[in-house]
Protein backbone atom coordinates (compact mmCIF):
# COMPACT_ATOMS: atom_id res chain seq x y z
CA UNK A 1 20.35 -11.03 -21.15
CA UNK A 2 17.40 -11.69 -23.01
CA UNK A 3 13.95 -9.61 -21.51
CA UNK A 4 10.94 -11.95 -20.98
CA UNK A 5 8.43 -11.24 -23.52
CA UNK A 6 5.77 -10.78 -21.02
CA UNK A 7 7.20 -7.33 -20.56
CA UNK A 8 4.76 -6.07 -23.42
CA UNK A 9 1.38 -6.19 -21.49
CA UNK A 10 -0.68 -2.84 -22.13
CA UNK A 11 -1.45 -0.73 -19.23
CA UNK A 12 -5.38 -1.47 -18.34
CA UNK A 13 -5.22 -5.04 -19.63
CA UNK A 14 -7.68 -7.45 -17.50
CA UNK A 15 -5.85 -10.54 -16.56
CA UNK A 16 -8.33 -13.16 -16.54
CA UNK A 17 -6.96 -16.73 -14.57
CA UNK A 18 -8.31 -19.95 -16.48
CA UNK A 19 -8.40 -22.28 -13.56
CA UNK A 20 -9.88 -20.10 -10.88
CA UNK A 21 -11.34 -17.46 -12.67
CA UNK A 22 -9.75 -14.56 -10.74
CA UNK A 23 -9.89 -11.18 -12.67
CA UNK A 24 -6.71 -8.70 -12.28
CA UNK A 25 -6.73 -5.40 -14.27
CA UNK A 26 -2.70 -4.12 -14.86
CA UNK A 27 -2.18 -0.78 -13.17
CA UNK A 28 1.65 -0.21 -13.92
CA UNK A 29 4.66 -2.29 -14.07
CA UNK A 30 7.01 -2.72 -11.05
CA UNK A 31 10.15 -4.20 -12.31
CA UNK A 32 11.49 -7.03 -14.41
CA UNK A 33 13.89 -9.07 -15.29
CA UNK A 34 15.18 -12.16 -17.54
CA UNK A 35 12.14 -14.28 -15.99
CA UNK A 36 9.17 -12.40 -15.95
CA UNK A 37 7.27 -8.84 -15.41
CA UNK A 38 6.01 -7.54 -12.11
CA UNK A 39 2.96 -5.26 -12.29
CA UNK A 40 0.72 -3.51 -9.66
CA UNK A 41 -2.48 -4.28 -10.14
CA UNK A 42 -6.04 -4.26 -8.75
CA UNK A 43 -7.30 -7.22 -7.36
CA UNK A 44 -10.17 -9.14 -4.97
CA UNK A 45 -7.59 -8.50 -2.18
CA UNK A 46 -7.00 -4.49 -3.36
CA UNK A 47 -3.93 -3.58 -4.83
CA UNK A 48 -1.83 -6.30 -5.06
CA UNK A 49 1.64 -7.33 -7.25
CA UNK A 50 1.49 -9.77 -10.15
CA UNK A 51 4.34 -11.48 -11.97
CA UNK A 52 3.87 -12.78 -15.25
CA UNK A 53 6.31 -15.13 -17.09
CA UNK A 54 6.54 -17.37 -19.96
CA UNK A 55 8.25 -20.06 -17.38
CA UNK A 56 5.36 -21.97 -15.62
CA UNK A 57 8.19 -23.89 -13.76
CA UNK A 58 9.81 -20.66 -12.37
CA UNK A 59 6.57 -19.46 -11.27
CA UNK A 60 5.73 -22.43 -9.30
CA UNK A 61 9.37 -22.57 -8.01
CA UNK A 62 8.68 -18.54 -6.80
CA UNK A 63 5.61 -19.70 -5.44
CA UNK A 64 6.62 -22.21 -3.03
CA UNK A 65 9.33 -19.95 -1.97
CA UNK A 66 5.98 -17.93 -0.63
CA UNK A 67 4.59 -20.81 0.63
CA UNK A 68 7.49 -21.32 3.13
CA UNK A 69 7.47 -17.45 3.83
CA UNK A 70 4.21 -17.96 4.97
CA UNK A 71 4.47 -21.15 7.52
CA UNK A 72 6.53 -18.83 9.64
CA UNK A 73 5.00 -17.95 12.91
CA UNK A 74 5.55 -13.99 12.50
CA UNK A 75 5.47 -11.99 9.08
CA UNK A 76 8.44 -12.36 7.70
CA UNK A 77 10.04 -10.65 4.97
CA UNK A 78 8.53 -12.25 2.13
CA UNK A 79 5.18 -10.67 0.96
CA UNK A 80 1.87 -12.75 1.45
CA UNK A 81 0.95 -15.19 -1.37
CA UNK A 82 -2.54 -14.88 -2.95
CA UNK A 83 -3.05 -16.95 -6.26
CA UNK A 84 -1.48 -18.73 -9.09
CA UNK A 85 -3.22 -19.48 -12.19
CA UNK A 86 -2.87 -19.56 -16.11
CA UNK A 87 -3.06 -16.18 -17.78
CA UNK A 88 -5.66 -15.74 -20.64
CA UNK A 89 -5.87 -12.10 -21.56
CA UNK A 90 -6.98 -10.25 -25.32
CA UNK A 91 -4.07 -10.44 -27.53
CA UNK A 92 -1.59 -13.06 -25.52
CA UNK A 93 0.93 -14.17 -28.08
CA UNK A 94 1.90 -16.93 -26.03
CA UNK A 95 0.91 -19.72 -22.81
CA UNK A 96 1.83 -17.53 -19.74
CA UNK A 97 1.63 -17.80 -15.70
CA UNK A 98 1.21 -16.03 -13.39
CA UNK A 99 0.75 -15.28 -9.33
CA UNK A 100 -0.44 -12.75 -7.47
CA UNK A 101 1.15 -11.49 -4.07
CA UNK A 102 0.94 -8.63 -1.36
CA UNK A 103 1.83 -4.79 -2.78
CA UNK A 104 4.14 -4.35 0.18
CA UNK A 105 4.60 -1.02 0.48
CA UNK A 106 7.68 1.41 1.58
CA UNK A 107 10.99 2.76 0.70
CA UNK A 108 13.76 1.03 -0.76
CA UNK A 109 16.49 0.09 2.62
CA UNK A 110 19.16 2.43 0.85
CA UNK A 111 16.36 5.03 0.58
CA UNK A 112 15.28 4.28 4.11
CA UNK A 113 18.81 4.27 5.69
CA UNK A 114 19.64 7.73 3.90
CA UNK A 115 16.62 9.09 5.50
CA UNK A 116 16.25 7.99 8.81
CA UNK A 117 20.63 7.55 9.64
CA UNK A 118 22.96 4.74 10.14
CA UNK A 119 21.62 3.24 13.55
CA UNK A 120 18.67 1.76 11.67
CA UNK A 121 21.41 -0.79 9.55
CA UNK A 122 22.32 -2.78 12.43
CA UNK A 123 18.42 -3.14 14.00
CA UNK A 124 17.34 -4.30 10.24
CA UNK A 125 19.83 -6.81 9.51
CA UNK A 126 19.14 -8.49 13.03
CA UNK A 127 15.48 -8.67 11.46
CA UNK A 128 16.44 -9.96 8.22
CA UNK A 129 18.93 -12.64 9.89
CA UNK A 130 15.93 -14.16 11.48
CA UNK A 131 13.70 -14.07 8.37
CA UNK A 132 16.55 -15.82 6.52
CA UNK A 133 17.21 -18.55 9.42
CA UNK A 134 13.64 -19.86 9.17
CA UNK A 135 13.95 -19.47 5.46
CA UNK A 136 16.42 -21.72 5.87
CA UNK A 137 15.01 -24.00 8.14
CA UNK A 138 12.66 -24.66 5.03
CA UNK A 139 15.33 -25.80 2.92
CA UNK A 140 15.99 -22.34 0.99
CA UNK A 141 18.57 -20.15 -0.13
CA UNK A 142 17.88 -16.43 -0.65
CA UNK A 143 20.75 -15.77 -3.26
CA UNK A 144 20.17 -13.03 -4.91
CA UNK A 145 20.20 -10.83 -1.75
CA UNK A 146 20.60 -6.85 -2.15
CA UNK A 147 19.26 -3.37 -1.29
CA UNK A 148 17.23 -3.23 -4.20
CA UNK A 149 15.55 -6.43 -3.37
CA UNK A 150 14.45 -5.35 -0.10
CA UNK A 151 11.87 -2.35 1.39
CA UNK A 152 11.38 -1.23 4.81
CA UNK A 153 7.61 -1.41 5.51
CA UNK A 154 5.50 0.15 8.44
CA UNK A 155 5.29 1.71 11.10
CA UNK A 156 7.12 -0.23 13.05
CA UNK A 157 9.91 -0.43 10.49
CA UNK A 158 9.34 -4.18 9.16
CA UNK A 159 12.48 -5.21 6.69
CA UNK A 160 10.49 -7.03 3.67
CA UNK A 161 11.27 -8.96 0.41
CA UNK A 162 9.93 -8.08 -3.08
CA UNK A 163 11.62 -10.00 -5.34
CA UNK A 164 12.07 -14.16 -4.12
CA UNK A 165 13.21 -14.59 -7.88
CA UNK A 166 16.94 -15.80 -6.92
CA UNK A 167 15.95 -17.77 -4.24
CA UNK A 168 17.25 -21.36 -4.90
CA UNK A 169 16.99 -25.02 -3.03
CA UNK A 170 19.44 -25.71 -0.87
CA UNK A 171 22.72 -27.42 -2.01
CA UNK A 172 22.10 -26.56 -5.61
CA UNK A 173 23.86 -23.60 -7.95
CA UNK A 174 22.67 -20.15 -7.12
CA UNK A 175 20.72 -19.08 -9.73
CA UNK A 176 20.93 -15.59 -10.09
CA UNK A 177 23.32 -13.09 -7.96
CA UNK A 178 24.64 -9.28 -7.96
CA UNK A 179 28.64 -9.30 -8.29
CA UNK A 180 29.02 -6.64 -5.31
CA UNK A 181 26.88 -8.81 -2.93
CA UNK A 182 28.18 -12.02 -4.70
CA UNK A 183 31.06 -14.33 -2.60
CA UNK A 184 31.99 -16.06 -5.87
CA UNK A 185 32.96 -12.48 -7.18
CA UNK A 186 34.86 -11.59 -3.85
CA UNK A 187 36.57 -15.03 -3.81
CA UNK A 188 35.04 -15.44 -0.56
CA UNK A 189 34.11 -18.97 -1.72
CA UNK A 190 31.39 -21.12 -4.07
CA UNK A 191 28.37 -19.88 -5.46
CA UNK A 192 26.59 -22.96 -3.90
CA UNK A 193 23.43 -22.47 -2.34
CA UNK A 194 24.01 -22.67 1.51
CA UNK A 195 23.50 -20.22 4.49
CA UNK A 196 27.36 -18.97 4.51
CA UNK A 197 26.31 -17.83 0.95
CA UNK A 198 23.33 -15.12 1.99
CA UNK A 199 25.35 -14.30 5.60
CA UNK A 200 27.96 -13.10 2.90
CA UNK A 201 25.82 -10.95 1.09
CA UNK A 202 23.66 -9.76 3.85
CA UNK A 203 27.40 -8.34 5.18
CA UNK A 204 28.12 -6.62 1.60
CA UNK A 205 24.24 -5.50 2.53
CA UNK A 206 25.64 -3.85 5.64
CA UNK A 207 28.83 -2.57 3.31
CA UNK A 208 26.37 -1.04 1.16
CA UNK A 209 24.40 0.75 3.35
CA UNK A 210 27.15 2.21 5.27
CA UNK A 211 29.04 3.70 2.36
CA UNK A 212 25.69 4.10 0.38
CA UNK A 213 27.46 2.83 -2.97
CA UNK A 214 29.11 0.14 -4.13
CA UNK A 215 32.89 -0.09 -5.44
CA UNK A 216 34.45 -2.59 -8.07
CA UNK A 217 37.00 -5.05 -6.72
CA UNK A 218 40.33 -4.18 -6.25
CA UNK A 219 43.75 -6.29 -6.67
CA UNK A 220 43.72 -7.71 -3.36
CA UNK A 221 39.66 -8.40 -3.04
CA UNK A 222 40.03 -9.63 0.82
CA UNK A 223 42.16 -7.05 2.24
CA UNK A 224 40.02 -4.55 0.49
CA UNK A 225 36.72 -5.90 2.29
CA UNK A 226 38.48 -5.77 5.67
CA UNK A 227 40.00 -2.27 5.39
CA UNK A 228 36.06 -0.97 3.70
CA UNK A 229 34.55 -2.70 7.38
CA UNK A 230 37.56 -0.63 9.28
CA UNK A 231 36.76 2.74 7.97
CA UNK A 232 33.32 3.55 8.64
CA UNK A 233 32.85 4.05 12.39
CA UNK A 234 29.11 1.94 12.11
CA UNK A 235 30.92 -1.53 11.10
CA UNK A 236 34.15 -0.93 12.70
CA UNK A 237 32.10 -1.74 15.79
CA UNK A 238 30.96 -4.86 14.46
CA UNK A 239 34.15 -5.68 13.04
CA UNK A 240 34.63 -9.07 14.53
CA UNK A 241 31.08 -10.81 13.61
CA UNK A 242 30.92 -9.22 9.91
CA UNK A 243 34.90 -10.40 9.05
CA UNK A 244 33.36 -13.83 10.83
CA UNK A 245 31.21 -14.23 8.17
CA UNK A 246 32.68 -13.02 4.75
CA UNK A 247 34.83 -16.06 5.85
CA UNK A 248 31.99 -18.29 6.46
CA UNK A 249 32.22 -18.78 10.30
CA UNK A 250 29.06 -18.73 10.64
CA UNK A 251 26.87 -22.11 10.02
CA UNK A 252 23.87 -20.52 10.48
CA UNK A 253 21.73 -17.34 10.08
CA UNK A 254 20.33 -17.57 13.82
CA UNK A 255 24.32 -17.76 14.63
CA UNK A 256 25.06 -14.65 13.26
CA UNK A 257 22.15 -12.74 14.70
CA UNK A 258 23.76 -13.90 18.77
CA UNK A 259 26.94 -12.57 17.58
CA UNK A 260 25.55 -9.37 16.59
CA UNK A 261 23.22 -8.96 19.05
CA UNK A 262 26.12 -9.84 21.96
CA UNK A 263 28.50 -7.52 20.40
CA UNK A 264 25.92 -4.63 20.69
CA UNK A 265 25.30 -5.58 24.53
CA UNK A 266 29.25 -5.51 24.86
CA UNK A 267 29.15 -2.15 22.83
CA UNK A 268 26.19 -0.52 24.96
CA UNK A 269 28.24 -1.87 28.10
CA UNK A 270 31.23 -0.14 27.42
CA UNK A 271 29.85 3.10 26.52
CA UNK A 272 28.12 3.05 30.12
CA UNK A 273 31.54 1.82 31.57
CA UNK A 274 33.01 5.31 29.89
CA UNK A 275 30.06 7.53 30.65
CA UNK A 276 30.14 6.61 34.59
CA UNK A 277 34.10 7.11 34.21
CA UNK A 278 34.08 10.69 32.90
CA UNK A 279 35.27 13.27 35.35
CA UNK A 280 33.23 16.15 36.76
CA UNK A 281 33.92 19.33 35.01
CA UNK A 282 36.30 21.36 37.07
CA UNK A 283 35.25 24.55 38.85
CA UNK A 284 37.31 27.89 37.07
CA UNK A 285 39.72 29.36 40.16
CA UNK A 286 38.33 32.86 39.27
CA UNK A 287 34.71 31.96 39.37
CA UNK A 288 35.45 30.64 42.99
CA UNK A 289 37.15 34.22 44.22
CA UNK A 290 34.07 35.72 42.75
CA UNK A 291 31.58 33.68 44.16
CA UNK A 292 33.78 34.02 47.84
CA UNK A 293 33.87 38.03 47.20
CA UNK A 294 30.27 38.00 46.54
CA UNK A 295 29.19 36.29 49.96
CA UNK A 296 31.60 38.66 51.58
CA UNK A 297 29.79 41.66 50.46
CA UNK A 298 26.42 40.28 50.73
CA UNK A 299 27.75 39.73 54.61
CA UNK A 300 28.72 43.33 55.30
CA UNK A 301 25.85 44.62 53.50
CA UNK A 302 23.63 42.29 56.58
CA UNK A 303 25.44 43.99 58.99
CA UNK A 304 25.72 47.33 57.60
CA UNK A 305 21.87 46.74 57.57
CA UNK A 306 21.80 45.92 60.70
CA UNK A 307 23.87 48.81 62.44
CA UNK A 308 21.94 51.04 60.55
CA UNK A 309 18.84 50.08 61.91
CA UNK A 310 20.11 49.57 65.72
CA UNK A 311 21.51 53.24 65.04
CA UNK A 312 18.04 54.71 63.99
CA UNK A 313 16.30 52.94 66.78
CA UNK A 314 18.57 54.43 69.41
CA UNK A 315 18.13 58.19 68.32
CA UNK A 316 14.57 57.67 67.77
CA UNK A 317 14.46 57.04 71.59
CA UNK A 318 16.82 60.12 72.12
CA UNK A 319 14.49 62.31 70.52
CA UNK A 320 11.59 60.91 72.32
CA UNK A 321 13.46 61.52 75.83
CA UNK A 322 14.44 64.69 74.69
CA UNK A 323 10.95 65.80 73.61
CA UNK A 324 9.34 64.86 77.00
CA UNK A 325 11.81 66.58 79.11
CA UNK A 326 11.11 69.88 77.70
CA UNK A 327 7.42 69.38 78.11
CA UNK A 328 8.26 68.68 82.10
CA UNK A 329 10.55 71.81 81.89
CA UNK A 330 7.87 73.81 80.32
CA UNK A 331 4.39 72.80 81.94
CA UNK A 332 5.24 71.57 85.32
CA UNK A 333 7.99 73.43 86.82
């Protein structure tokens, strides 16, 4: 794989665009790839990301993939799109573009998940399969869709895009893909660009996640899928919907997210149904006898009290009687 040459652009270089005159000074590089450079760098809107490639069609194609991120009526998952322009910078060997998009900021989803437990999968693919259904709705394929590929911004924990780079029209040939996340490489099915292609890997997403690595295929690539979903407790309960669409049952993102969201009502039911049903812990023989023996004694201790006292009373009275009639005796006889 050949590195895009715009890899090379010194640290504290100001980026100056030639059509609208924005300035952008390079902080530090993000990532790359084969088709261009992404850098952090500051910017009229504050920090912001910048990719920079030698391809002025694939930056207008990444563009427009913002575009439709940003006609959706909530934030989605694709950062915010700022500006495109021509690059024109000291030293430039070569005609480069560029655009400029939100920094969004957060841990990596593998990252996240490791840190804050398994629970969170389930609640951030339901997010992400409505980000990719109006994605869709706009005539878009995610393709290239992975862990590494997506952070988890907030609070509230917001499930966000960084990279739209394999994101391809619909109907056409995917243009970039990871094997593990990858149907073609499964033989799940075509590497055409359609929404069966991203449920797929947004399942291998949930794979991932669960078993926090991935694992090279096997001999028998479908039964090893199936048996992987069956031995981790988190998508054995989601068994059903997740084998549904590494087959491609699923037409549509918005599809998938009823299934999953009915199967956890049907989950949370059940667990009530078996919570109710549990028996009251049974009271120990022994502890009853003991707790009988003490209310005996506490009983003839009351009365013991009470005889006592009645007892005292009556020779008080005796004593009194006694006193008086020696007095009478003595003084008036």
């Amino acid at each position: 794989m050949m590195m895009n040459s715009a890899s090379n652009i010194p640290l504290g270089t100001v980026i100056q665009g030639k059509w609208h005159h924005h300035h952008y000074r390079i902080v530090k590089e993000l990532g790359k790839g084969a088709n261009g450079v992404v850098y952090l760098a500051e910017s009229p809107h504050g920090q912001a990301a910048l990719k920079v490639s030698d391809d002025s069609m694939l930056i207008a194609s990444e563009v427009n993939v913002l575009k439709s991120f940003s006609k959706a009526p909530v934030k989605t998952m694709g950062p915010s799109f700022y500006d495109m322009d021509d690059a024109i910078y000291p030293g430039m060997p070569q005609k480069r573009s560029f655009y400029v998009m939100e920094y969004v900021r957060g841990p990596l989803l593998l990252e996240f998940v490791k840190q804050k437990g398994d629970e969170w999968i389930v609640v951030l693919m339901i997010q992400l399969l409505s980000s990719l259904a109006h994605l869709h709705q706009e005539g878009w394929i995610f393709g290239d869709l992975k862990p590494d590929n997506l952070i988890v911004s907030g609070p509230p924990a917001t499930i966000r895009c960084i990279d739209v780079g394999g994101t391809t029209k619909a109907g056409r040939a995917i243009k970039e893909y990871t094997e593990f996340f990858d149907r073609g490489y499964w033989g799940f099915g075509t590497r055409k660009a359609e929404p069966t292609y991203d449920l797929f890997a947004l399942t291998m997403v949930m794979v991932n996640c669960a078993y926090k690595k991935e694992f090279k295929k096997g001999a028998e690539p479908e039964k090893q899928l199936y048996r992987a979903i069956e031995g981790h407790p988190l998508l054995k309960r989601y068994e059903r919907v997740l084998k549904a669409a590494l087959q491609g049952k699923y037409q549509s993102a918005a599809d998938m997210k009823s299934a999953m969201l009915k199967e956890g009502q049907l989950i949370a039911s059940r667990k009530s149904r078996q919570k109710k049903q549990q028996p009251k812990p049974a009271v120990n023989q022994n502890q009853q006898v003991t707790s009988r023996s003490r209310a005996a004694a506490a009983k003839r201790t009351s009365v013991r009290k009470k005889s006592g006292g009645l007892f005292e009373t009556i020779l008080i009275v005796c004593s009194v009687l006694a006193l008086y009639c020696a007095y009478v005796v003595l003084f008036l006889l």
